[in-house]
N, C-alpha and C. Protein backbone atom coordinates (compact mmCIF):
# COMPACT_ATOMS: atom_id res chain seq x y z
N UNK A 1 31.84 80.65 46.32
CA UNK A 1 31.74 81.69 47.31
C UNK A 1 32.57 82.89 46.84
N UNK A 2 32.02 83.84 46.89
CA UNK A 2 32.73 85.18 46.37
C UNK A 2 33.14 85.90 47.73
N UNK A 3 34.65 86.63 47.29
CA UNK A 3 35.60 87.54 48.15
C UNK A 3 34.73 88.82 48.72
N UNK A 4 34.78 88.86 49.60
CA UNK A 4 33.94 90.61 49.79
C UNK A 4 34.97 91.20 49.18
N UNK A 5 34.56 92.23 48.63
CA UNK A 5 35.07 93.98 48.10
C UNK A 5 35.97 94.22 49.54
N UNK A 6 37.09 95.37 49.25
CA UNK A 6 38.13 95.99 49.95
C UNK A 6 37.44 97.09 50.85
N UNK A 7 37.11 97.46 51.75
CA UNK A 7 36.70 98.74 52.08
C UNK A 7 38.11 99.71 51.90
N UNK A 8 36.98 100.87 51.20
CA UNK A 8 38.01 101.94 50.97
C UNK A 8 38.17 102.60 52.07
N UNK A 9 39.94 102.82 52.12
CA UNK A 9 40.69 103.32 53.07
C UNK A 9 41.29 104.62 53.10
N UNK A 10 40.21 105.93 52.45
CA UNK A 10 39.99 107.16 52.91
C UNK A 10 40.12 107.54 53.66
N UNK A 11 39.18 107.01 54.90
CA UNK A 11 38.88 107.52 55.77
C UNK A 11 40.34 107.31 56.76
N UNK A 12 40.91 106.08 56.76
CA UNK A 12 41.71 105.35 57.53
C UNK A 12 43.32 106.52 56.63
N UNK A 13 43.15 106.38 56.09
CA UNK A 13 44.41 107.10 55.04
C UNK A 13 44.22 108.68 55.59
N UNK A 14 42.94 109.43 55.76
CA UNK A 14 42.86 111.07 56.57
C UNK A 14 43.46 111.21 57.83
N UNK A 15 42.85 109.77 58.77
CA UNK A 15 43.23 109.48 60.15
C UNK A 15 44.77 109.63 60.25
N UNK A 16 45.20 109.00 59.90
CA UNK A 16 46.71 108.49 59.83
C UNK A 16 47.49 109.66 59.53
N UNK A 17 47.11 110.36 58.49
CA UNK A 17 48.16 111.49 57.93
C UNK A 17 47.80 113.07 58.91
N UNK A 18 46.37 112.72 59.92
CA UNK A 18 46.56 114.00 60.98
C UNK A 18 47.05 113.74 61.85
N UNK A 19 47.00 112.45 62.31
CA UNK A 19 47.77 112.09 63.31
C UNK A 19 49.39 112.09 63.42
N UNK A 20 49.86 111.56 62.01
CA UNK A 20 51.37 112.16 61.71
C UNK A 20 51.45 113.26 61.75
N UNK A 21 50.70 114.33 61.35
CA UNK A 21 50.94 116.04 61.35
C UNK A 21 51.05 116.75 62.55
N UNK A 22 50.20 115.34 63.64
CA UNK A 22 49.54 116.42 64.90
C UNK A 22 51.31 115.36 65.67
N UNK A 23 51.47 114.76 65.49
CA UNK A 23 52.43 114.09 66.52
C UNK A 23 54.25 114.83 66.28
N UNK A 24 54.43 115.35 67.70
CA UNK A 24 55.43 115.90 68.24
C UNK A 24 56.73 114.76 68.68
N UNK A 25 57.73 114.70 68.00
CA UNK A 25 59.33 114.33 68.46
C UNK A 25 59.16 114.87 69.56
N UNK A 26 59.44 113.83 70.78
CA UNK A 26 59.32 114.03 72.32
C UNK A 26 60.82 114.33 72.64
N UNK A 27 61.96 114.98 71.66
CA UNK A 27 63.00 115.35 72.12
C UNK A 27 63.68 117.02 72.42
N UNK A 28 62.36 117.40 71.72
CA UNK A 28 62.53 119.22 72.03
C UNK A 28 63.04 119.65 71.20
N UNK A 29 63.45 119.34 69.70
CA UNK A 29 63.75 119.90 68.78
C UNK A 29 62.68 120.12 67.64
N UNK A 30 63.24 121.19 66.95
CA UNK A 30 62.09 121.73 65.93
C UNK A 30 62.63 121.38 65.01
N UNK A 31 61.82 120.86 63.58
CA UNK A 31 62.49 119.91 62.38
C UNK A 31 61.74 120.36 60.98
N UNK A 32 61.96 120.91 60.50
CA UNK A 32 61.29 121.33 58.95
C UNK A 32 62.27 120.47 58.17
N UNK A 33 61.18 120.33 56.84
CA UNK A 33 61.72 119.44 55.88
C UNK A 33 61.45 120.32 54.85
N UNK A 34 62.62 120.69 53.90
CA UNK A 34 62.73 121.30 52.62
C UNK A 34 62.54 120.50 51.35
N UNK A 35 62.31 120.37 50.19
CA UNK A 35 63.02 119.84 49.03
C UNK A 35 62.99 121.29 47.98
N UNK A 36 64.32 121.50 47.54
CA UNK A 36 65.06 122.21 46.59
C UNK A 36 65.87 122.29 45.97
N UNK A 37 65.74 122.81 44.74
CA UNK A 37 67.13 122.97 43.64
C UNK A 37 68.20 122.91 44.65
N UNK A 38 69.78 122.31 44.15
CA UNK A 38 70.35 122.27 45.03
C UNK A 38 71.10 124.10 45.22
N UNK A 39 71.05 124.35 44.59
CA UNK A 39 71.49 126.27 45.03
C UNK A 39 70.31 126.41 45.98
N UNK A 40 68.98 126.73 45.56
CA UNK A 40 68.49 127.27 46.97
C UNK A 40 68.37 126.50 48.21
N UNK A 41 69.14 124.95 48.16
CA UNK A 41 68.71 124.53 49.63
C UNK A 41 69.90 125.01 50.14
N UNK A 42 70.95 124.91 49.18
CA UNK A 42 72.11 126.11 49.83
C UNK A 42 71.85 127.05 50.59
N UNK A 43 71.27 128.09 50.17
CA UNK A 43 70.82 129.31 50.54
C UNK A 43 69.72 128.89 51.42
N UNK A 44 68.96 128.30 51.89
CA UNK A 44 68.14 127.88 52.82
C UNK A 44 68.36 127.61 54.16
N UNK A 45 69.56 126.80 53.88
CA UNK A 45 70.89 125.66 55.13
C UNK A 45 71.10 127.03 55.48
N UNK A 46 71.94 128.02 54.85
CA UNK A 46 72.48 129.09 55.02
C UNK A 46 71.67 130.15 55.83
N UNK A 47 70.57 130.44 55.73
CA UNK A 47 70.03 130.72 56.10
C UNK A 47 69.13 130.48 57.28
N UNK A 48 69.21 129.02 57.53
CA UNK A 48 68.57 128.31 58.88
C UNK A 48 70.28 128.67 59.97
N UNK A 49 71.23 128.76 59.42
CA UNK A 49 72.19 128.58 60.32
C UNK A 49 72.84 129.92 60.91
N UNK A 50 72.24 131.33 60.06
CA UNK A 50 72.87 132.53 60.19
C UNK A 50 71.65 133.09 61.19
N UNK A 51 70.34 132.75 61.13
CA UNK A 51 69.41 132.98 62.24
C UNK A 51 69.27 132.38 63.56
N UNK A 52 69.65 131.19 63.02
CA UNK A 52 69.68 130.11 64.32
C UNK A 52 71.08 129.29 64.71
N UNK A 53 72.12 130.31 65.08
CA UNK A 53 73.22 129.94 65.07
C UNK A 53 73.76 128.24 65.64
N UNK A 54 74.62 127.03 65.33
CA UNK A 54 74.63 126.03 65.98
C UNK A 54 74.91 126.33 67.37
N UNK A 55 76.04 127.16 67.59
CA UNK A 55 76.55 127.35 69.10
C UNK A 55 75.14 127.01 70.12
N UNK A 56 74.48 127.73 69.51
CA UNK A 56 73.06 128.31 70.51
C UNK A 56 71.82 127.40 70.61
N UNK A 57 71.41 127.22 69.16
CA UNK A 57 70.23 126.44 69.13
C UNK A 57 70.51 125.20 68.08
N UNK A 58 72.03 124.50 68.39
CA UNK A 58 72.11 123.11 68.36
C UNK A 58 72.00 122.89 66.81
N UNK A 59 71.80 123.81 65.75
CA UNK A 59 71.08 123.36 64.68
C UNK A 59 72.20 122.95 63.47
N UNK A 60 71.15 121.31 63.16
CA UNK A 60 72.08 120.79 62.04
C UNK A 60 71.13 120.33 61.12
N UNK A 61 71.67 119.77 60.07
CA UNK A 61 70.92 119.17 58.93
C UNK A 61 71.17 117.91 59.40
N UNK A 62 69.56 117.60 59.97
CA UNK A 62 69.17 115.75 60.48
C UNK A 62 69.49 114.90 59.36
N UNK A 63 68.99 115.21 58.16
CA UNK A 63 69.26 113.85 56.98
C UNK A 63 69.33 114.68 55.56
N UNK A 64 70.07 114.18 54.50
CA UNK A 64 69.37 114.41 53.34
C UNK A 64 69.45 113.86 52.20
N UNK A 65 68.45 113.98 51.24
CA UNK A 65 68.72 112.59 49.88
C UNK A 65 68.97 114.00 48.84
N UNK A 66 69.46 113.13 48.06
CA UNK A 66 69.64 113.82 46.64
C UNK A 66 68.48 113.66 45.70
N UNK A 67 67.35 113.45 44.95
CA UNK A 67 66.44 113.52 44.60
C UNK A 67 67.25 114.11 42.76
N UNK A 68 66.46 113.13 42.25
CA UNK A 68 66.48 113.48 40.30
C UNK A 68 66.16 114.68 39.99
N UNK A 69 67.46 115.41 39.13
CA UNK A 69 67.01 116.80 38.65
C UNK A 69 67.68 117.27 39.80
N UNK A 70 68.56 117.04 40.20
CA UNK A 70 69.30 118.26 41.43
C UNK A 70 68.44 118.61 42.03
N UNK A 71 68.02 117.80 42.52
CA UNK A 71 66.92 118.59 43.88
C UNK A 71 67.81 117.90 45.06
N UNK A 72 67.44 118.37 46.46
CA UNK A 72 67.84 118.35 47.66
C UNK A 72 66.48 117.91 48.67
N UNK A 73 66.26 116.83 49.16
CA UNK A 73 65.26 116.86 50.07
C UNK A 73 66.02 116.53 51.57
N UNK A 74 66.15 117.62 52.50
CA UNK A 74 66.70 117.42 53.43
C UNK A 74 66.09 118.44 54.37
N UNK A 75 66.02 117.89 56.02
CA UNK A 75 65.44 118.06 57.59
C UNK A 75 66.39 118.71 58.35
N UNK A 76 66.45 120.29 58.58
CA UNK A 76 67.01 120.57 59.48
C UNK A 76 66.61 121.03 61.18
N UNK A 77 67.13 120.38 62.01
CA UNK A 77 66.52 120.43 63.32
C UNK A 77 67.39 121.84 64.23
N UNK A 78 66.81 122.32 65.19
CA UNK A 78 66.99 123.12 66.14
C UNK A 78 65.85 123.21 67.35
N UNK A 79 67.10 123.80 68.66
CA UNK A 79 66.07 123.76 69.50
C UNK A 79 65.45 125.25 69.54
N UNK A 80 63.98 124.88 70.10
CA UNK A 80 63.19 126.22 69.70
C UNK A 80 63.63 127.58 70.70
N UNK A 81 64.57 127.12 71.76
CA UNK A 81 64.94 128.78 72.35
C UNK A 81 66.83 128.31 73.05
N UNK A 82 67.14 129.50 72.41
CA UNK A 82 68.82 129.40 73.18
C UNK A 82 68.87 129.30 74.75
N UNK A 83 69.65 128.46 75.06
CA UNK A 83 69.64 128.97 76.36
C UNK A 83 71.69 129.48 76.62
């Protein structure tokens, strides 16, 4: 008796990755994910924090890895309006 074949999981693999794109953190913060040389995620951090001050809109760097070749892959969150 022979194995059936795998169905290819395209379709199931498109599903999945809009549904991660389309799905919202139900905590009210806004979260971009960078990866960069580590000088410009410098200047990036720096830049997420001189527009979007912490006092105001909470904002920190959620996580980050170090990545081969000095790169920086790291998530900084804020909330989307000061109050």
């Amino acid at each position: 008796m022979r194995t059936p074949a795998r169905p290819p999981l395209d379709g199931l693999k498109k599903r999945l990755d809009r549904a991660r794109a389309e799905a919202t953190p139900r905590d009210g913060f806004l979260r971009e994910t960078f990866v960069l040389p580590r000088s410009d995620a410098r200047l990036k951090a720096k830049e997420w924090f001189e527009r979007w001050p912490k006092q105001a809109y909470w904002t920190t760097i959620e996580s980050w890895f170090e990545r081969p070749g000095d790169v920086i892959e790291f998530t900084i969150r804020r909330l989307p309006v000061a109050d």
